[in-house]
Protein backbone atom coordinates (compact mmCIF):
# COMPACT_ATOMS: atom_id res chain seq x y z
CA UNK A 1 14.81 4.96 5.53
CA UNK A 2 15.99 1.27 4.86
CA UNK A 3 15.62 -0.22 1.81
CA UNK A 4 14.11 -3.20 3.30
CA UNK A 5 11.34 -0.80 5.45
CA UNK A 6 8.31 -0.51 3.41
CA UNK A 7 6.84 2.63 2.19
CA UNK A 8 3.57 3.50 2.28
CA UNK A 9 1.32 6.37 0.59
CA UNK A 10 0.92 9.32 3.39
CA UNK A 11 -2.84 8.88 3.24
CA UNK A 12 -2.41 5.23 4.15
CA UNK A 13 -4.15 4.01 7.48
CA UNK A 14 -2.04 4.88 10.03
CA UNK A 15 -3.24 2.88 12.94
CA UNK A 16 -1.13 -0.15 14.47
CA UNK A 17 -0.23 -2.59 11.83
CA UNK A 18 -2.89 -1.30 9.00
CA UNK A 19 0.09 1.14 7.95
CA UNK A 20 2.09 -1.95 6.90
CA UNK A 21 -0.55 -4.24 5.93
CA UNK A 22 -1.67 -1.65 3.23
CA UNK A 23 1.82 -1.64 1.81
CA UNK A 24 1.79 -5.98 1.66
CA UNK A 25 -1.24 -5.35 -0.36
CA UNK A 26 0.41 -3.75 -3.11
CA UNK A 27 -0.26 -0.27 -2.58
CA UNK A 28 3.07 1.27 -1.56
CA UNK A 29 4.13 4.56 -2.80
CA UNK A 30 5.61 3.05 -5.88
CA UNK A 31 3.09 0.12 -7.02
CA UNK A 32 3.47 -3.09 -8.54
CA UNK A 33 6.83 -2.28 -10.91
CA UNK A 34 8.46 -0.52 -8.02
CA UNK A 35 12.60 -1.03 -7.92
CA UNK A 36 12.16 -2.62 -4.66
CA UNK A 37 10.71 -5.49 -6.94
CA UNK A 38 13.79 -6.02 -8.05
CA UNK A 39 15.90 -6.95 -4.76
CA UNK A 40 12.87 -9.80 -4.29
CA UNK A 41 13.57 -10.95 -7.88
CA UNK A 42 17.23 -11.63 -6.81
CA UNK A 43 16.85 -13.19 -3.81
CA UNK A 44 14.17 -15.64 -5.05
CA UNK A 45 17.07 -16.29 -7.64
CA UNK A 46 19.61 -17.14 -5.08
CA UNK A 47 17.40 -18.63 -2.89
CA UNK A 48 16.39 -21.05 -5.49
CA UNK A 49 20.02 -21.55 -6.68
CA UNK A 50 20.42 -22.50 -3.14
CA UNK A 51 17.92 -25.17 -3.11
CA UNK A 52 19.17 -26.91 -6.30
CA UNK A 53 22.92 -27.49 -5.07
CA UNK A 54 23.61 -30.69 -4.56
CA UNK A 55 25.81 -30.50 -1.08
CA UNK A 56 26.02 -27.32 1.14
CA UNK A 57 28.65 -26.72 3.51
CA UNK A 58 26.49 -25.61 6.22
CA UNK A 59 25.62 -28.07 8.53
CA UNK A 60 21.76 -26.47 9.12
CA UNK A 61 21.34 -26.93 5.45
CA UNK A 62 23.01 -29.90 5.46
CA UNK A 63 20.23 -31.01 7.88
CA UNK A 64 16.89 -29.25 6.09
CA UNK A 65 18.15 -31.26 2.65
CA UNK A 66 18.55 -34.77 4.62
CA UNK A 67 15.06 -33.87 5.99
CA UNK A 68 13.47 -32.88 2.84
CA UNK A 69 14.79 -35.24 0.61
CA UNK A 70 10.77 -36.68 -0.29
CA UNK A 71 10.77 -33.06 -1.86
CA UNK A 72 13.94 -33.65 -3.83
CA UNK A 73 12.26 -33.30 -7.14
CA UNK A 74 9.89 -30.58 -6.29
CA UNK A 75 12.63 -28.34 -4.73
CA UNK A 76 13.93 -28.70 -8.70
CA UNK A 77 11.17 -27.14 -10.07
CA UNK A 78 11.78 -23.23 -10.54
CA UNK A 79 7.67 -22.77 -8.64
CA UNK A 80 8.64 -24.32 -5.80
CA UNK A 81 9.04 -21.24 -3.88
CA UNK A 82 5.39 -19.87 -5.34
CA UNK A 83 3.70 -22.84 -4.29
CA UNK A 84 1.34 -22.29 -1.56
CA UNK A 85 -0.39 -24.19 1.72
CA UNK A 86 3.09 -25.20 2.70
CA UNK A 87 5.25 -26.06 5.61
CA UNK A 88 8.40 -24.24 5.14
CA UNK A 89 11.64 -22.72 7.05
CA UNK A 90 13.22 -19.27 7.51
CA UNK A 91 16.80 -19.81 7.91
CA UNK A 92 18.84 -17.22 9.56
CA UNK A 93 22.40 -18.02 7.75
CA UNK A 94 25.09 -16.33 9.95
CA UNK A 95 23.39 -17.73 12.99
CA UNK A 96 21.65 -20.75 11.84
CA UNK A 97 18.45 -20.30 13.66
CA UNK A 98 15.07 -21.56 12.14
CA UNK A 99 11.47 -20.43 12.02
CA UNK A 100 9.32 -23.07 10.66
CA UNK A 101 6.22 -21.98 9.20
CA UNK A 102 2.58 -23.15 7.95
CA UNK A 103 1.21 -21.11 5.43
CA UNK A 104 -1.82 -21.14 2.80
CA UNK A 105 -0.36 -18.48 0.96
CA UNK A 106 2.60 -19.09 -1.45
CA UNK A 107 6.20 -19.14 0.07
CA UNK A 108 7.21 -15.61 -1.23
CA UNK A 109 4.42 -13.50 -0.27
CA UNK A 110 4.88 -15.28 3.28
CA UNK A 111 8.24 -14.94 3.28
CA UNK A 112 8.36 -11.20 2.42
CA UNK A 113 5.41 -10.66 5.26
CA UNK A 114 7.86 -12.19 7.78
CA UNK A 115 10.99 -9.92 6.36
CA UNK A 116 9.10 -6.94 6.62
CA UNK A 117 6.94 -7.82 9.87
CA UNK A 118 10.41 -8.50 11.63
CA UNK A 119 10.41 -4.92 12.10
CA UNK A 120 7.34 -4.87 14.40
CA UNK A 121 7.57 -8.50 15.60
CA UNK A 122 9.06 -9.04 19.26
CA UNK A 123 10.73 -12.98 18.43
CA UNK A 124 14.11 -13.79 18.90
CA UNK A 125 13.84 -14.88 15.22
CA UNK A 126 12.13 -12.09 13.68
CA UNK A 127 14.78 -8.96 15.94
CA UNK A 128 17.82 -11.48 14.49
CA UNK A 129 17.05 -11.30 11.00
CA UNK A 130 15.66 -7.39 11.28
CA UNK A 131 19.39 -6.37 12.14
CA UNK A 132 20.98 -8.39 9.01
CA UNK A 133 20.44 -8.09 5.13
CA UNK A 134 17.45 -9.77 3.05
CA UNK A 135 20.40 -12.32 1.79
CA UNK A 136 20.91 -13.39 4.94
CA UNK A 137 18.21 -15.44 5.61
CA UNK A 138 16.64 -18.49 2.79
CA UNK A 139 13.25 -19.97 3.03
CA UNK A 140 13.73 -23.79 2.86
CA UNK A 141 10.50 -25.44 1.61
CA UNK A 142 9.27 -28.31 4.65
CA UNK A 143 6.49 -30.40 2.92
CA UNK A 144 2.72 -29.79 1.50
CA UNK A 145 0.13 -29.46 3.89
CA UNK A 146 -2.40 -32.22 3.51
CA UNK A 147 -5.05 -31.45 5.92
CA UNK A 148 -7.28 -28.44 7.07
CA UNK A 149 -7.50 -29.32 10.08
CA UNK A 150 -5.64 -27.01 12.27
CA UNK A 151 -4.77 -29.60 15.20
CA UNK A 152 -2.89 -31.59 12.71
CA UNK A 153 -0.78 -28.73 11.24
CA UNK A 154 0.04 -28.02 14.72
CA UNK A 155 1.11 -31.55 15.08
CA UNK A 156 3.19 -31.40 11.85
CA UNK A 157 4.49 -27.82 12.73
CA UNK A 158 6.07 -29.04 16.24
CA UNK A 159 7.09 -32.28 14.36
CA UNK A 160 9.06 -29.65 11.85
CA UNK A 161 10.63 -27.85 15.07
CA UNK A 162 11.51 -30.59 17.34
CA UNK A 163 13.33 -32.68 13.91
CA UNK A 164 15.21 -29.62 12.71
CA UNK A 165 16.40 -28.51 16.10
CA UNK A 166 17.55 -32.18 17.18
CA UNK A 167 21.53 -31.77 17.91
């Protein structure tokens, strides 16, 4: 089994995706202090180390920090990634493809729903990054979502798409 494939208890539900949504809610074969915890612990750590530089030689991050500079300060701030109702961005880093999201929840729990739902997910986005390794793809924080109202984060979601995938 891969590492990055969750494991669940054999008397979890076993229909569609209540096998894996079980396992997201904490109660995989191992619990709370399982080892596994450990690989999310050091890519949050990278991932935030990645934020703070001050340049990047990658021209997609290159773009997400010109784009995000309003968040300059916050992206300093070792929470930013457990901050929640946020616009952020999956970057795939060996292919430099981008899957802006709108979330309620905080960054990491979204972000590890999206590593692990890759597996079952039929996007370009989500079969690229289930083929690579958890280090290959960052979550790049967008902005703070202001409103409720779910027309508006729609607007701000496509504004988030068509600004990061401008040539």
């Amino acid at each position: 089994m891969n590492i990055h494939q969750p494991r669940c208890r054999k008397n979890s539900h076993e229909k569609g995706n209540e096998k894996i949504r079980s396992c997201f809610l904490g109660t995989t074969q191992r619990g709370i202090h399982s080892p596994r915890n450990g690989i999310w612990k050091k890519h949050l750590l990278w991932n935030l180390k990645l934020l703070r530089q001050s340049s990047h030689r990658k021209q997609i991050l290159q773009k997400l920090q010109n784009n995000t500079k309003h968040l300059a300060e916050q992206i300093q701030l070792p929470t930013i990634l457990n901050s929640s109702g946020m616009f952020y961005a999956l970057v795939h880093l060996p292919t430099n493809k981008i899957f802006v999201i709108a979330t309620p929840k905080r960054i990491q729990i979204s972000f590890k729903q999206n590593w692990y739902s890759a597996f079952i997910r039929n996007t370009n986005f989500h079969r690229t990054i289930s083929k690579g390794k958890i280090r290959d793809v960052i979550a790049w924080p967008l902005e703070k979502i202001q409103t409720q109202n779910t027309e508006e984060i729609k607007k701000r979601k496509k504004h988030w798409i068509k600004t990061l995938h401008r040539p």
